[in-house]
Protein backbone atom coordinates (compact mmCIF):
# COMPACT_ATOMS: atom_id res chain seq x y z
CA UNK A 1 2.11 -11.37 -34.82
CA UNK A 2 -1.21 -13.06 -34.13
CA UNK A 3 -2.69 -12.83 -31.02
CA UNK A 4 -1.02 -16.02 -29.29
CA UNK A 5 2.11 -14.78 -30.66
CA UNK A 6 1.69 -11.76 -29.34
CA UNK A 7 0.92 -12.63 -25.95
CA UNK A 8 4.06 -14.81 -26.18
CA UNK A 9 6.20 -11.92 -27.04
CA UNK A 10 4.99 -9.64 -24.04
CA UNK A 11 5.41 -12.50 -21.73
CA UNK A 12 8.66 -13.41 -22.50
CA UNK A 13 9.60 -9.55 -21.99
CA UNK A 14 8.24 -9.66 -18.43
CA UNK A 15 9.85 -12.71 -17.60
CA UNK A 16 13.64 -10.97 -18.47
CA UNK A 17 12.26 -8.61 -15.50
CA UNK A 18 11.07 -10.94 -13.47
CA UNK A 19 14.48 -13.35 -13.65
CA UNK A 20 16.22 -9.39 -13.00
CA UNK A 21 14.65 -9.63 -10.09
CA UNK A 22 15.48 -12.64 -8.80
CA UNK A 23 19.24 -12.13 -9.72
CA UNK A 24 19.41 -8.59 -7.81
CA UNK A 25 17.82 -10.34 -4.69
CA UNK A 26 19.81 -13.51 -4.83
CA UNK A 27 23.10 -11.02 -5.05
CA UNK A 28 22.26 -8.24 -2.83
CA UNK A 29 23.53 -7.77 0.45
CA UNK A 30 20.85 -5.61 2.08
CA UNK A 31 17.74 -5.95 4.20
CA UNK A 32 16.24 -3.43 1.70
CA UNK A 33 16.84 -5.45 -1.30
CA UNK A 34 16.98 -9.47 -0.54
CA UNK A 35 14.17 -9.12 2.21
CA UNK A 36 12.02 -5.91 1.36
CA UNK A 37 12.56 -6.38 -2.13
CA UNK A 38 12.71 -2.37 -2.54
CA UNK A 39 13.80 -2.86 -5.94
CA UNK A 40 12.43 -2.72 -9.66
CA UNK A 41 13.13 -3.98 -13.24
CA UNK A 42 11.93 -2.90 -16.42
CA UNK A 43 12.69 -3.06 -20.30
CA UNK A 44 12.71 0.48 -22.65
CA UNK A 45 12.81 0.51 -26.60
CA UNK A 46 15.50 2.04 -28.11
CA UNK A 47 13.20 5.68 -27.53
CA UNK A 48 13.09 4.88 -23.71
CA UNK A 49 9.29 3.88 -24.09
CA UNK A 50 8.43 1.09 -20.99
CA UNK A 51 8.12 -1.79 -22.96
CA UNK A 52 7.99 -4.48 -20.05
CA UNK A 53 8.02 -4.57 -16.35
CA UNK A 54 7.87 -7.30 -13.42
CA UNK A 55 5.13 -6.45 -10.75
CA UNK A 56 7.48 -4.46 -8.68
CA UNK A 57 6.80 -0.91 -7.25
CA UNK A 58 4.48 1.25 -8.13
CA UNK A 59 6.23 4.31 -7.67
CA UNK A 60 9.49 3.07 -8.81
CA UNK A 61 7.98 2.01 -12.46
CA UNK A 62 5.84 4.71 -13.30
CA UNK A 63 8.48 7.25 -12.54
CA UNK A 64 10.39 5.43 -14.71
CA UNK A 65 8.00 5.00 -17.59
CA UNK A 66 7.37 8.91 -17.10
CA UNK A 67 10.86 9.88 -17.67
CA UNK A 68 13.26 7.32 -18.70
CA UNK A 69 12.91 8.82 -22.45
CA UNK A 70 14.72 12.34 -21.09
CA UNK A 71 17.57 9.78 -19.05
CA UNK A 72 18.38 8.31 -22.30
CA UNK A 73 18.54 11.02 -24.76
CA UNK A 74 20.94 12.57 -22.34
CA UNK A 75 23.69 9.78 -22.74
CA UNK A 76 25.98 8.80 -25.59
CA UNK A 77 25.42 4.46 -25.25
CA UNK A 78 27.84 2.26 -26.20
CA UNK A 79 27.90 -1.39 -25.52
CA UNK A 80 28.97 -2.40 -22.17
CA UNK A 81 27.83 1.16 -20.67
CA UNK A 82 26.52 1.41 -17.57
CA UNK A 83 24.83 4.46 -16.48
CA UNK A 84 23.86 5.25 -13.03
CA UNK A 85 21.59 7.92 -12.12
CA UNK A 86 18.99 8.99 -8.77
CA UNK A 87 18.49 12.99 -9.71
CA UNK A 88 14.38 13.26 -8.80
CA UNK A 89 14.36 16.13 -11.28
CA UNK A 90 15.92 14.14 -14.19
CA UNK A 91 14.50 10.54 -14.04
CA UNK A 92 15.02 9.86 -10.81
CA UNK A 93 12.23 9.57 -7.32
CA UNK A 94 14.24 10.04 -4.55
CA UNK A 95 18.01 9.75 -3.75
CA UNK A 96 18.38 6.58 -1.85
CA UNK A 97 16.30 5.06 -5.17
CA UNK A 98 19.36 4.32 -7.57
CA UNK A 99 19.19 3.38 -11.07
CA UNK A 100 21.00 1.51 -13.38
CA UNK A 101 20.72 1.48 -16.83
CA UNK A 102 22.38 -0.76 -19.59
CA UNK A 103 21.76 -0.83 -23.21
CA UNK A 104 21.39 -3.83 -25.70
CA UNK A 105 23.01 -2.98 -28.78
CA UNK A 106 23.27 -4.52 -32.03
CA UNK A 107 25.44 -3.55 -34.97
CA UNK A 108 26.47 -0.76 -32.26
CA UNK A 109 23.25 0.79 -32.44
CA UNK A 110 20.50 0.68 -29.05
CA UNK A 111 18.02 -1.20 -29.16
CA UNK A 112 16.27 -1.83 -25.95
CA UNK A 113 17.69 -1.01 -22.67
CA UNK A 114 17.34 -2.53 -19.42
CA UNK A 115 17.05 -1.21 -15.94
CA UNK A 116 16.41 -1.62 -11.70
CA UNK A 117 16.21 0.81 -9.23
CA UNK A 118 16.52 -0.27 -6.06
CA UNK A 119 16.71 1.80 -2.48
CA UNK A 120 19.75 2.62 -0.08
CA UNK A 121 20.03 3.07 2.90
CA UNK A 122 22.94 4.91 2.64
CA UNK A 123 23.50 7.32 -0.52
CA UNK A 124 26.08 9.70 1.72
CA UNK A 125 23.38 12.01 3.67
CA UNK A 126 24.87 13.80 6.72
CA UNK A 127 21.67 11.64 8.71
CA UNK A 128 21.83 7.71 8.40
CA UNK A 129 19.25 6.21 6.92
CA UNK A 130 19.41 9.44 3.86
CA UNK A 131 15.62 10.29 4.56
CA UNK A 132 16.50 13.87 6.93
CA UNK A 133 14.34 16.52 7.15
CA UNK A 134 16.02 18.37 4.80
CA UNK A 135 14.85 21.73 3.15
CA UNK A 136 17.22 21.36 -0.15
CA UNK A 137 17.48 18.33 -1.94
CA UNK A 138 21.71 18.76 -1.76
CA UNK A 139 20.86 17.81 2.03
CA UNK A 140 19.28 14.10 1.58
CA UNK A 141 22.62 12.72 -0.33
CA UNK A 142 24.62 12.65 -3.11
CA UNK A 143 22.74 13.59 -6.56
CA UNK A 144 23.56 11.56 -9.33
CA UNK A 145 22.75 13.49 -12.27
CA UNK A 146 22.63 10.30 -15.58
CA UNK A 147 26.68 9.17 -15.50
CA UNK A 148 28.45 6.68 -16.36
CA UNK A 149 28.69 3.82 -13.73
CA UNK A 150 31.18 1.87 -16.41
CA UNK A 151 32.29 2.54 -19.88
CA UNK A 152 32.06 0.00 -22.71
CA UNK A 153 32.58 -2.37 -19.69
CA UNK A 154 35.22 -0.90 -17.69
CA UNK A 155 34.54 1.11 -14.57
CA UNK A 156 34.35 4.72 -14.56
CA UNK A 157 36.83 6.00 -11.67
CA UNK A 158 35.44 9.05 -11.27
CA UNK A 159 32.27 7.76 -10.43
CA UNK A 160 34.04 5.44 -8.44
CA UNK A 161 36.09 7.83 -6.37
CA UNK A 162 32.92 9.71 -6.03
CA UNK A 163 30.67 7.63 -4.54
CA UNK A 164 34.03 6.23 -2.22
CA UNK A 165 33.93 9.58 -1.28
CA UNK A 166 30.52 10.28 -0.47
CA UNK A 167 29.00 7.21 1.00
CA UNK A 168 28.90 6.77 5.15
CA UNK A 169 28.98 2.86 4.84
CA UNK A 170 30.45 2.65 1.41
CA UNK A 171 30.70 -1.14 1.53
CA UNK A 172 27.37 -1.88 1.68
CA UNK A 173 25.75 0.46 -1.24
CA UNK A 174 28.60 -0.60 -3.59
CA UNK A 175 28.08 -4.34 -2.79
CA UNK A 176 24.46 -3.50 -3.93
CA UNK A 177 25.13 -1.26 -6.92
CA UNK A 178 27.21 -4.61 -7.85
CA UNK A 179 24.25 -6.33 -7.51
CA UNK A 180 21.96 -4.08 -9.05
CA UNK A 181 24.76 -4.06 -12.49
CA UNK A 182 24.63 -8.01 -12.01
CA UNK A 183 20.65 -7.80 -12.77
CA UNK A 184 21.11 -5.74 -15.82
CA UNK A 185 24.17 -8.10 -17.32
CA UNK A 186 21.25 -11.24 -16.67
CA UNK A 187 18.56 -9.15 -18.66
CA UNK A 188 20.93 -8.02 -21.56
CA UNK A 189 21.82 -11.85 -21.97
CA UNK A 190 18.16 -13.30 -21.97
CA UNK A 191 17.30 -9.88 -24.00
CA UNK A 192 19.86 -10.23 -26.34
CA UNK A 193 18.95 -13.72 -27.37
CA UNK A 194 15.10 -13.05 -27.97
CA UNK A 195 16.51 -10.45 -30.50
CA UNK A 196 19.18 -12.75 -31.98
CA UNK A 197 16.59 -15.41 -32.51
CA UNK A 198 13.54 -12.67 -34.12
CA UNK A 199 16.13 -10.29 -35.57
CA UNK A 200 16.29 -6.79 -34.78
CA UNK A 201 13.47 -5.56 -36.92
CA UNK A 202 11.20 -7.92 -35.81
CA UNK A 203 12.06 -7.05 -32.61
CA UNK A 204 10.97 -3.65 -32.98
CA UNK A 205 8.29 -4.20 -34.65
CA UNK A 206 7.01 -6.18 -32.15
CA UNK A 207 7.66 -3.23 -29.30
CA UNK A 208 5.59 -1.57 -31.38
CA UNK A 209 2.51 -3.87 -31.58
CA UNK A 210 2.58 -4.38 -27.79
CA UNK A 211 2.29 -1.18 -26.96
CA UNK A 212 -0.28 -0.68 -29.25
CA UNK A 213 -2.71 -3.25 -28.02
CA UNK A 214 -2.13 -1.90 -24.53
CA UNK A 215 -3.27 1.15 -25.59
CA UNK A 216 -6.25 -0.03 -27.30
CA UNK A 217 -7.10 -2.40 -23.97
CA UNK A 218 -6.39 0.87 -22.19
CA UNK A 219 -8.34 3.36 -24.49
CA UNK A 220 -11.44 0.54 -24.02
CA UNK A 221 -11.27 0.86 -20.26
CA UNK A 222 -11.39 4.65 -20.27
CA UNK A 223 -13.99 4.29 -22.75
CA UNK A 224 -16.42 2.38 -20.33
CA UNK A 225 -16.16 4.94 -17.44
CA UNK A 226 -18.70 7.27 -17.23
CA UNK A 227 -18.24 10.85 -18.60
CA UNK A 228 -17.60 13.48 -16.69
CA UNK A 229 -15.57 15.99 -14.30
CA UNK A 230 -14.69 14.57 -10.85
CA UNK A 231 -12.78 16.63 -8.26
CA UNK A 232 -11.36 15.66 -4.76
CA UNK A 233 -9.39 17.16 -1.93
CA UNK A 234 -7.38 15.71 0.56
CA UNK A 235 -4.66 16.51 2.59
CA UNK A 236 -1.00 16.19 4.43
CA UNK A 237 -0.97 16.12 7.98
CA UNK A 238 2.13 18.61 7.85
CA UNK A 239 5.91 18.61 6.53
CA UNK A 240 7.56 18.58 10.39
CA UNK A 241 9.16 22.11 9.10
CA UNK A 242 6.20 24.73 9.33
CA UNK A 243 3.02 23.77 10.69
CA UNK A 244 -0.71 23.20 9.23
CA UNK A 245 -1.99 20.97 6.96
CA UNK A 246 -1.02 20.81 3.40
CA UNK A 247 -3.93 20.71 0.87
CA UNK A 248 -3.59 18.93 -2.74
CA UNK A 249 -6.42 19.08 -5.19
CA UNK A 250 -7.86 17.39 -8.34
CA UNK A 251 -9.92 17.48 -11.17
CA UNK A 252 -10.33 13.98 -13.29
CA UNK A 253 -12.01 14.54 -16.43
CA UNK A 254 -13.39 11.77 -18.22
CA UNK A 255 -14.94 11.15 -21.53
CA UNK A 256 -14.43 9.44 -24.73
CA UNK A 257 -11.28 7.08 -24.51
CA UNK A 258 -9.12 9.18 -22.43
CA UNK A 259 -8.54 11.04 -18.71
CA UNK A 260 -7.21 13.87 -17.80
CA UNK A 261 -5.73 14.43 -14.46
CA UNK A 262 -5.29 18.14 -13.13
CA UNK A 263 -3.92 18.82 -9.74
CA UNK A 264 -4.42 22.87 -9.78
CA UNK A 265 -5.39 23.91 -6.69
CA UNK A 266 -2.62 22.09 -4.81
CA UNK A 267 -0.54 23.61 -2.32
CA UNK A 268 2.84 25.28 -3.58
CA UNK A 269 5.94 23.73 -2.94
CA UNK A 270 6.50 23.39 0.98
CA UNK A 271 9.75 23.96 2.93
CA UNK A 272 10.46 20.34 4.04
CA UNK A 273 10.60 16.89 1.50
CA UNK A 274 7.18 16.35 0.86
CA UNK A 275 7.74 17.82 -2.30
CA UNK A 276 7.74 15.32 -5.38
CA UNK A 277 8.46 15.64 -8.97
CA UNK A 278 5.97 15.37 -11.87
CA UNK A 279 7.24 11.81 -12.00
CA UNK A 280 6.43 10.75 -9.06
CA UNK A 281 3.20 11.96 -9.65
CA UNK A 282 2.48 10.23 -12.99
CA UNK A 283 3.36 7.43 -11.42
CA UNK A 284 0.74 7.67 -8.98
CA UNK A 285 -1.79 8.86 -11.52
CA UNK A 286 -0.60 5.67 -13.87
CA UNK A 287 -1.51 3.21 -10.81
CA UNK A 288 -4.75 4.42 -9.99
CA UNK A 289 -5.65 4.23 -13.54
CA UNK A 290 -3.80 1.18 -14.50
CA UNK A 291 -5.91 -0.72 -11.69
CA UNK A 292 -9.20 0.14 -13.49
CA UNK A 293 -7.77 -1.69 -17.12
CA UNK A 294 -8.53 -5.45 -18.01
CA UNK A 295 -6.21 -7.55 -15.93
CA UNK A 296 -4.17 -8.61 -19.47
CA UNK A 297 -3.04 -5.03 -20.26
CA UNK A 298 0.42 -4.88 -20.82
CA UNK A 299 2.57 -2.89 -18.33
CA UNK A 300 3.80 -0.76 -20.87
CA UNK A 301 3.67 2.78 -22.21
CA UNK A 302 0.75 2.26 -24.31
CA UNK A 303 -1.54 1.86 -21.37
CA UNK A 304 -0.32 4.68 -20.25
CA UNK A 305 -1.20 7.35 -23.53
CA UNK A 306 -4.37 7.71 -22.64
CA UNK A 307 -4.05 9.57 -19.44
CA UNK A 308 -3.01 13.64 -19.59
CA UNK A 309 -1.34 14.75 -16.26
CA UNK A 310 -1.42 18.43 -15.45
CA UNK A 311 0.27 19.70 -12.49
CA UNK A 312 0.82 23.62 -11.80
CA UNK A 313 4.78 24.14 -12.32
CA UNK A 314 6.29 25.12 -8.50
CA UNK A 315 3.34 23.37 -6.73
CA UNK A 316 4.26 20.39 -4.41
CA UNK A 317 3.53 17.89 -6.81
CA UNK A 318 5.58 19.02 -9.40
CA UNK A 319 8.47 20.56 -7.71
CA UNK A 320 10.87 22.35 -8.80
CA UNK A 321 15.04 22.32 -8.02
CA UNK A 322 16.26 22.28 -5.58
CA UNK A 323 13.36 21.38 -3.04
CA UNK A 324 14.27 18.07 -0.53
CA UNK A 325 11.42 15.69 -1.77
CA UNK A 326 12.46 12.28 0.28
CA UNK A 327 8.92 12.35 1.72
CA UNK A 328 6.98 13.21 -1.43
CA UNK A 329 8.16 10.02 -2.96
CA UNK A 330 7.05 7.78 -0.22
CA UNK A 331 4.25 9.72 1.22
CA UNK A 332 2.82 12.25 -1.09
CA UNK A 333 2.60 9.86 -3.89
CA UNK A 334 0.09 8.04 -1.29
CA UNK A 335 -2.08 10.76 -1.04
CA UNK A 336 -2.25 11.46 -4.84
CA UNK A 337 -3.88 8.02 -5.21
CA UNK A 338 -6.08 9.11 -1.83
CA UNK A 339 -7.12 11.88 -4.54
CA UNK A 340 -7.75 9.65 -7.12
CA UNK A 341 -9.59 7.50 -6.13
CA UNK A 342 -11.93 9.64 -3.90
CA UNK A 343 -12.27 11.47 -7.04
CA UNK A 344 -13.33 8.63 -8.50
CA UNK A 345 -15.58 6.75 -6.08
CA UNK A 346 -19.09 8.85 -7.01
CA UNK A 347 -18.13 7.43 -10.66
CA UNK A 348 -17.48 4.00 -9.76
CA UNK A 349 -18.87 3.62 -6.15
CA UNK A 350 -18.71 -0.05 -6.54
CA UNK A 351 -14.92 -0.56 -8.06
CA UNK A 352 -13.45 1.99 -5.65
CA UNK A 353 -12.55 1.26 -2.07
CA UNK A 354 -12.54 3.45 1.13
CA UNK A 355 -8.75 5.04 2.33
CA UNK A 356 -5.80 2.84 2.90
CA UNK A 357 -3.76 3.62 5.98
CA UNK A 358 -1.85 6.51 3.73
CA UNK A 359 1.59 6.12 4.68
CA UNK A 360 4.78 3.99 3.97
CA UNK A 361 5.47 4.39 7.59
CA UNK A 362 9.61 5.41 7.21
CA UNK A 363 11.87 4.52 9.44
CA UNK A 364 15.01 5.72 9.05
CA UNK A 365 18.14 5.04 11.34
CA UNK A 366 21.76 4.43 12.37
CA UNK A 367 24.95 4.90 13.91
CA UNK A 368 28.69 3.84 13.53
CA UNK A 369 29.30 1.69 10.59
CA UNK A 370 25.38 1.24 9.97
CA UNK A 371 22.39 2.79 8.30
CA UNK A 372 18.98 1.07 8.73
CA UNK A 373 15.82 1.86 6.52
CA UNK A 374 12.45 0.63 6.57
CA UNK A 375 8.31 0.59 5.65
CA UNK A 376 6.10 0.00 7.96
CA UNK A 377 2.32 -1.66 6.35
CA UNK A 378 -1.17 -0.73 7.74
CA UNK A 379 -4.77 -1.15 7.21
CA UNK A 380 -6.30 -1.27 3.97
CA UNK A 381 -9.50 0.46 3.10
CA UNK A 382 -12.94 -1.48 3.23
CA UNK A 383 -14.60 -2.04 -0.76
CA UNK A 384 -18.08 -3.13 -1.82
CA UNK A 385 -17.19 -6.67 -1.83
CA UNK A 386 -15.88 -7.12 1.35
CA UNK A 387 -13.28 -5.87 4.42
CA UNK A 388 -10.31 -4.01 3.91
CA UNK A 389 -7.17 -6.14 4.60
CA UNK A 390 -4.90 -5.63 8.13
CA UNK A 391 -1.75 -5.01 8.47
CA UNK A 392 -0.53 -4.59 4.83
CA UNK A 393 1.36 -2.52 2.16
CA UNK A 394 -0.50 -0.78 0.02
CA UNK A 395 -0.26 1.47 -2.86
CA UNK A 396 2.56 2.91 -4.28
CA UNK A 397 4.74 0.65 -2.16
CA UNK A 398 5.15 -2.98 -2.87
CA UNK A 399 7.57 -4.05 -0.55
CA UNK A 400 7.89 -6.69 2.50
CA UNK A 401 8.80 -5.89 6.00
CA UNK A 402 11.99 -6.49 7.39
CA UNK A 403 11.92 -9.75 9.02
CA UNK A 404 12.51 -9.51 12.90
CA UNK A 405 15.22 -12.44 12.60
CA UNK A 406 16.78 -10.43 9.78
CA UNK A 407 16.80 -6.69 11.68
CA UNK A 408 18.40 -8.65 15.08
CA UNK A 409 21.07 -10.40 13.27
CA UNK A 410 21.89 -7.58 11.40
CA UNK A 411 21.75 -4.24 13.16
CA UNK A 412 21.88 -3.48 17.01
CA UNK A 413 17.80 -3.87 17.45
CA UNK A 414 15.49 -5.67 19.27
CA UNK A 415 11.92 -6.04 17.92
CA UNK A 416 9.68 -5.91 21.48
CA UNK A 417 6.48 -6.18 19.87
CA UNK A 418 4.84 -6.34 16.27
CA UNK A 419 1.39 -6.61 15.88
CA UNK A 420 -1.72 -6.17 14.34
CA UNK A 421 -3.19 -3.19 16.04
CA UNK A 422 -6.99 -4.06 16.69
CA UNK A 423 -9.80 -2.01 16.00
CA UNK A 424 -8.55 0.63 14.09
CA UNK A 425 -9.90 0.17 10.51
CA UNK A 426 -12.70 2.65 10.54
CA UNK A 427 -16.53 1.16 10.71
CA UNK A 428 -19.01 0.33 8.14
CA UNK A 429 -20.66 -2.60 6.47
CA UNK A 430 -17.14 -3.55 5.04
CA UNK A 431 -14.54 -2.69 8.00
CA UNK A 432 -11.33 -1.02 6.91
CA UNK A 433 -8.39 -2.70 7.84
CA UNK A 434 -6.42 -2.78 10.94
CA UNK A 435 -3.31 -1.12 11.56
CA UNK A 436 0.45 -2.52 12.72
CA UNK A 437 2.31 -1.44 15.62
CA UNK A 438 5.73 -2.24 15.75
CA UNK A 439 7.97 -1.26 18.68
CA UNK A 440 11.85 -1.38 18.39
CA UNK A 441 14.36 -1.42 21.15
CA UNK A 442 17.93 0.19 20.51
CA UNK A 443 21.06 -1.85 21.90
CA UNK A 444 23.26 1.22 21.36
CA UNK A 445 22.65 5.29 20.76
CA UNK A 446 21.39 5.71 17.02
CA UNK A 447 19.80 8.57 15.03
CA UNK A 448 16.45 8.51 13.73
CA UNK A 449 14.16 9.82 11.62
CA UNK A 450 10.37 9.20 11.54
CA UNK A 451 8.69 10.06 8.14
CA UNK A 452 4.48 9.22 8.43
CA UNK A 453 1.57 10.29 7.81
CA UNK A 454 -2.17 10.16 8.44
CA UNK A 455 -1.49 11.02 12.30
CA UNK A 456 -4.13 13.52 12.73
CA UNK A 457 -5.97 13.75 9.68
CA UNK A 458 -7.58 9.89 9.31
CA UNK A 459 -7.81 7.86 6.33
CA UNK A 460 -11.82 8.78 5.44
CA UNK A 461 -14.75 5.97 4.89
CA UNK A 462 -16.83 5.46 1.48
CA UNK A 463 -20.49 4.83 1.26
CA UNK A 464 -21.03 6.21 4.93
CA UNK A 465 -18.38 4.05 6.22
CA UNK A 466 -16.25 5.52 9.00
CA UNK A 467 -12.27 6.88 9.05
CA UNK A 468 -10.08 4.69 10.07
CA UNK A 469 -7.97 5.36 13.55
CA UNK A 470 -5.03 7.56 12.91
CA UNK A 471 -1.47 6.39 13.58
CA UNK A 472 0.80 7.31 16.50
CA UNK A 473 4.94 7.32 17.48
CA UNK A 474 6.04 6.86 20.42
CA UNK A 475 9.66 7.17 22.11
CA UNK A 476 9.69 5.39 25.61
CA UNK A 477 5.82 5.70 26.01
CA UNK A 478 5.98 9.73 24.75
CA UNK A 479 4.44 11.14 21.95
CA UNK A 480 6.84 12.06 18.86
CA UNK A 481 5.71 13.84 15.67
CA UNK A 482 4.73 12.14 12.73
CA UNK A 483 7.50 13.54 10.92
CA UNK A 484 10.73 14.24 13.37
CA UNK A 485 14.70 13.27 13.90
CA UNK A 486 15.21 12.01 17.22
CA UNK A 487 18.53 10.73 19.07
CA UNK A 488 18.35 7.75 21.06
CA UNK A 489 20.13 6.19 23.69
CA UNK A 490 21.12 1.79 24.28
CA UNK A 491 17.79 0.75 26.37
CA UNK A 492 15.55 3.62 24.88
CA UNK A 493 12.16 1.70 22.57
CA UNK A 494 10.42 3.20 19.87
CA UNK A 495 6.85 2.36 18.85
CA UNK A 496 5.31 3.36 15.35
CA UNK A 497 1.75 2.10 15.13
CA UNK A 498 0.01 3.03 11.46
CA UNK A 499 -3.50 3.75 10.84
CA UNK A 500 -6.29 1.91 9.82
CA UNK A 501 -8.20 1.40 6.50
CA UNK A 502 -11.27 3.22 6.23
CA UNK A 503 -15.06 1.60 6.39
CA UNK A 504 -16.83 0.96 3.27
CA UNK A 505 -20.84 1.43 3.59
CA UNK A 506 -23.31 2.20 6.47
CA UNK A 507 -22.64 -0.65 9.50
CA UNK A 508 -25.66 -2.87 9.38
């Protein structure tokens, strides 16, 4: 391949994720999916090495780039397979994030595989919503170790009994899994006629050459940053188990054409779900980094073999079985690119930008017959070109909010008030961003569960700028916890404001 041809190649791979996409919103039934877009696609070689992905989430794809190689070699693939999996110790983030994996196979051997992963509310936790304060991970759900969701094309009914079994609201997670199988049958047919039209070996072959200009793009990048060891510390506002702060630590190294990333120092694993596997955070690591490449790298794993991730075994960012880690995907992965970054910033003090907000802002909820999740966007931290944005996701989530048409036709909600929350990006020559509040009000007795962070410990200013204003919870005008299960009664109103971005720069 030339260069034009090769372009051509890794475009057309991205664009089987993107139209992925677009089929497992257009046939999903869920808020999460056709409105939040909580989902993901991505293409693997026949190895399980990321060849492709559509600008999805964060956390979602670089978990999956991390560890989709172990998934694979643990299943015997035949065409027409369809493997389901959500173990956060063997591929997976989190158990409401499901994924489904198909391969592409030609003269019945693998060739490339295709796969989504896409969040549910309901993946049969004892709490609705499956994000509890759990201390095991056997309490958040129903662990999918990699099975088969269909065999050459016929459905497993094992798995199918099982998940029958297991599910609160089974209609609604299998009408998404259906969806979510639907995606992968669209990218094994555009898939499988790029390879009938190259042929297989060219195929490979050109797998091969992407990822290897992404890694030279990559290795170019890392080459350009200055040398050096950079450390940071940062930490959790608390796990809502056992109290006090949780501290995480790093030390980026950086020199020739690579980075290492070593997190020794960071707290051991904690008694409540802040806990996250070493995929989780690689895939925080990988979008820090990835951010800093030319804007033309391929998303694939060639950008990412320049980066060396070290994490102390047992510590709580690379957990161990069988600790509850339904937090650590949505909230600890923030704070890893918190570390990041503020490790980075004396390096690069004019590419790196101030704190964002620090929190996916969960909301997790329901009652008979319905299970509600959601994220909950903030302020964005202030740079050295200009203001942090208000009232955004940011990060390692990529998602939308629920619209407040959506939530009242749906569930038994009424949105009172959502808002940009004013004057709570922190000060500085570039503000951060402002915060969101959003209040709900419950037209019949639910259970909740709040999962956020930066409420006491603020999102911290660059360049002299100042923190941003912590968030706060509320239940009928009372303080809750940032991280709590509460049970609430028709008429009661809940109110989760998020931080603000931090400032970049001394105010003028």
């Amino acid at each position: 391949m030339d260069a034009i041809e090769l372009a051509l190649f890794a475009n057309r791979l991205r664009a089987v994720c993107r139209e992925m996409g677009a089929t497992l919103r257009r046939a999903a039934l869920s808020p999460n999916i056709k409105d939040r877009l909580d989902y993901s696609c991505a293409l693997f070689d026949a190895r399980g090495e990321l060849c492709a992905q559509a600008a999805h989430i964060p956390v979602h794809l670089g978990s999956m780039a991390y560890a989709m190689r172990e998934v694979i070699g643990a299943v015997s693939w035949r065409a027409g397979d369809l493997v389901i999996v959500n173990d956060p110790f063997i591929g997976g983030t989190h158990l409401p994030d499901v994924t489904l994996i198909a391969p592409l196979c030609v003269d019945d051997r693998p060739v490339a595989f295709v796969a989504n992963r896409a969040h549910h509310a309901d993946i049969g936790c004892a709490r609705p919503g499956s994000m509890p304060l759990a201390r095991r991970l056997d309490e958040e759900g129903l662990v999918l170790a990699p099975r088969h969701l269909e065999r050459a094309g016929v459905p497993d009914a094992d798995t199918q009994a099982l998940l029958a079994a297991r599910l609160r609201n089974p209609r609604d997670t299998l009408a998404d899994l259906a969806a979510q199988a639907s995606a992968n049958r669209a990218g094994l047919a555009r898939l499988g006629e790029l390879v009938k039209r190259m042929g297989a070996d060219a195929f490979d072959a050109g797998l091969e050459r992407v990822n290897a200009h992404a890694e030279a793009l990559a290795r170019g990048a890392l080459a350009e940053l200055p040398a050096g060891v950079y450390r940071h510390r940062d930490w959790l506002d608390g796990d809502g188990i056992e109290p006090g702060a949780i501290p995480l630590a790093v030390e980026v190294t950086l020199g020739g054409n690579g980075a290492r990333v070593d997190f020794a120092g960071s707290a051991p694993a904690v008694a409540g779900n802040l806990n996250c596997s070493l995929a989780v955070t690689a895939a925080a690591v990988y979008y820090a980094f990835y951010a800093l490449m030319p804007a033309d790298t391929p998303p694939c794993a060639g950008s990412l073999r320049p980066i060396d991730i070290v994490a102390p075994p047992g510590c709580v960012l690379n957990a161990r079985y069988p600790s509850a880690v339904a937090a650590g995907n949505c909230e600890t992965s923030q704070r890893i690119v918190d570390l990041i970054l503020g490790a980075l910033a004396p390096a690069l003090p004019a590419r790196i930008p101030a704190a964002s907000h620090g929190s996916m802002n969960n909301v997790a909820m329901g009652g008979a017959g319905w299970d509600y999740y959601e994220t909950i966007g903030g302020g964005a931290g202030g740079h050295a070109r200009g203001p942090g944005q208000p009232a955004v996701h940011t990060h390692m989530t990529n998602t939308l909010n629920t619209p407040v048409e959506v939530l009242e036709m749906t569930y038994p909600l009424r949105v009172r008030r959502y808002a940009v929350r004013r004057g709570t990006g922190g000060a500085g020559r570039h503000a951060g961003g402002d915060g969101l509040v959003r209040e709900y009000e419950f037209l019949d007795g639910a259970a909740v569960t709040l999962l956020t962070e930066r409420r006491t410990l603020a999102p911290w200013g660059l360049a002299g700028g100042a923190p941003g204003m912590p968030g706060e919870n509320r239940l009928n005008g009372a303080p809750v916890p940032g991280k709590c299960e509460l049970e609430v009664l028709r008429g009661d109103r809940l109110s989760i404001a998020s931080a603000g971005g931090g400032g970049w720069g001394d105010a003028e």
